[in-house]
Protein backbone atom coordinates (compact mmCIF):
# COMPACT_ATOMS: atom_id res chain seq x y z
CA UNK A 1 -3.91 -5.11 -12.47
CA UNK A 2 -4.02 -6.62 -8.99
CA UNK A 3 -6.03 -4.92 -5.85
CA UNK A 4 -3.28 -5.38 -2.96
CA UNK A 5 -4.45 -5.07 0.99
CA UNK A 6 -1.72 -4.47 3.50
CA UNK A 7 -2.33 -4.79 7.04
CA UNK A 8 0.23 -2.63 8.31
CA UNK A 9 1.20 -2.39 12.40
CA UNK A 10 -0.92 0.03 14.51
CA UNK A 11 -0.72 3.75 13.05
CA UNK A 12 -0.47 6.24 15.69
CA UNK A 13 -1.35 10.10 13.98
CA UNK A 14 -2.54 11.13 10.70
CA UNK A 15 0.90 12.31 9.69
CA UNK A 16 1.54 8.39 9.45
CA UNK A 17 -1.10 8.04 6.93
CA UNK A 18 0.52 10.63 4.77
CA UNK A 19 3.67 9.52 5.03
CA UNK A 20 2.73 6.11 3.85
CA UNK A 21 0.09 7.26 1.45
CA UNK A 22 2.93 9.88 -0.19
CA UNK A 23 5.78 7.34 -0.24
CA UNK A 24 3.36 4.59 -2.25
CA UNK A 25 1.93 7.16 -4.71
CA UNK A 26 5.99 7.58 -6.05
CA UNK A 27 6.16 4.04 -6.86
CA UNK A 28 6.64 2.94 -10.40
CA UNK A 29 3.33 0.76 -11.35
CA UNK A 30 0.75 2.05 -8.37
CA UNK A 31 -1.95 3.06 -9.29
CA UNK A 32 -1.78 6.52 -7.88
CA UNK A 33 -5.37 7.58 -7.35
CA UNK A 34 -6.33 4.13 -5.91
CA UNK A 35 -3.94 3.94 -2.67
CA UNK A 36 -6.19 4.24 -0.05
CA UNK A 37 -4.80 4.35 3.62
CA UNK A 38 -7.28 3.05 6.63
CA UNK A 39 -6.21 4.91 9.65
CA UNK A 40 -8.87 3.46 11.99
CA UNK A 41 -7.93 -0.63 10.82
CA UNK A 42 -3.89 0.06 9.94
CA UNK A 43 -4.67 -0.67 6.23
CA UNK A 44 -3.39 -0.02 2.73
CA UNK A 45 -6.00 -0.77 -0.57
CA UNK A 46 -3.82 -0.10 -3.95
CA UNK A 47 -3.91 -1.33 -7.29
CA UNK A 48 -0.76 -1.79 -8.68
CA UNK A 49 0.64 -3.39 -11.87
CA UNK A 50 2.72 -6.97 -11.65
CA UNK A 51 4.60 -6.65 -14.22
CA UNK A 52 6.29 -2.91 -13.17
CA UNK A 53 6.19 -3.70 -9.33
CA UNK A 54 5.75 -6.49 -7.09
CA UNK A 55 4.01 -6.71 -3.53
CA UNK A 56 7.57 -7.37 -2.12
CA UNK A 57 8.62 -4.11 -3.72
CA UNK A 58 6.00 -2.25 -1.89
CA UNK A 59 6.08 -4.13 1.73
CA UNK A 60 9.83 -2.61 1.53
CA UNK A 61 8.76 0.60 0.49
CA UNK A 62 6.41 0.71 3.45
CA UNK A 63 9.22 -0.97 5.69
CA UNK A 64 11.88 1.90 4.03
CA UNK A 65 9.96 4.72 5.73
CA UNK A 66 9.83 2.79 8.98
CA UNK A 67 6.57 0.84 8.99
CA UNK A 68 6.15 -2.61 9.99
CA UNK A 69 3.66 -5.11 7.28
CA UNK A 70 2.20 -7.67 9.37
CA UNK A 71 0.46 -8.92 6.33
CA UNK A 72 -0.39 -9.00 2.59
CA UNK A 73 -2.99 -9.82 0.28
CA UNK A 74 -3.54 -9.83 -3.60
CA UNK A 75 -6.42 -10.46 -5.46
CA UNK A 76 -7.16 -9.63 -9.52
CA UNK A 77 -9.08 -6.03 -9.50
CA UNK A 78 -12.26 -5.66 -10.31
CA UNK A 79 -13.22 -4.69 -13.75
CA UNK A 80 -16.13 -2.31 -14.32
């Protein structure tokens, strides 16, 4: 499991951070319950799985609903 952070261009109204949160919860190997959207910083937090989806895969999702990623970071998740 990998913990991405997407910094995403400036969101305007909450109905952005829906939109983005409900388009990234249908994805095939997100971790549903951990996508987190940041209004306030223009920020995505998920967990996702590499081997079902990759962090291109969701930039385009992102980009699909008309979104612009300005950039991207992975790290291994946390185990507790």
């Amino acid at each position: 499991m990998k913990t991405a952070t997407i910094q995403l261009e400036t969101l305007t109204c909450p109905s952005c951070l829906q939109k983005i949160e409900g388009a990234l919860k249908k994805l095939s190997g997100v971790q549903q319950e951990s996508v987190e959207v940041l209004f306030n910083s223009s920020r995505v937090r998920l967990n996702f799985l590499e081997e079902r989806i990759s962090l291109e895969e969701i930039e385009e999702a992102i980009t699909k609903i008309g979104y612009e990623v300005q950039n991207s970071k992975v790290k291994p998740s946390r185990k507790n």
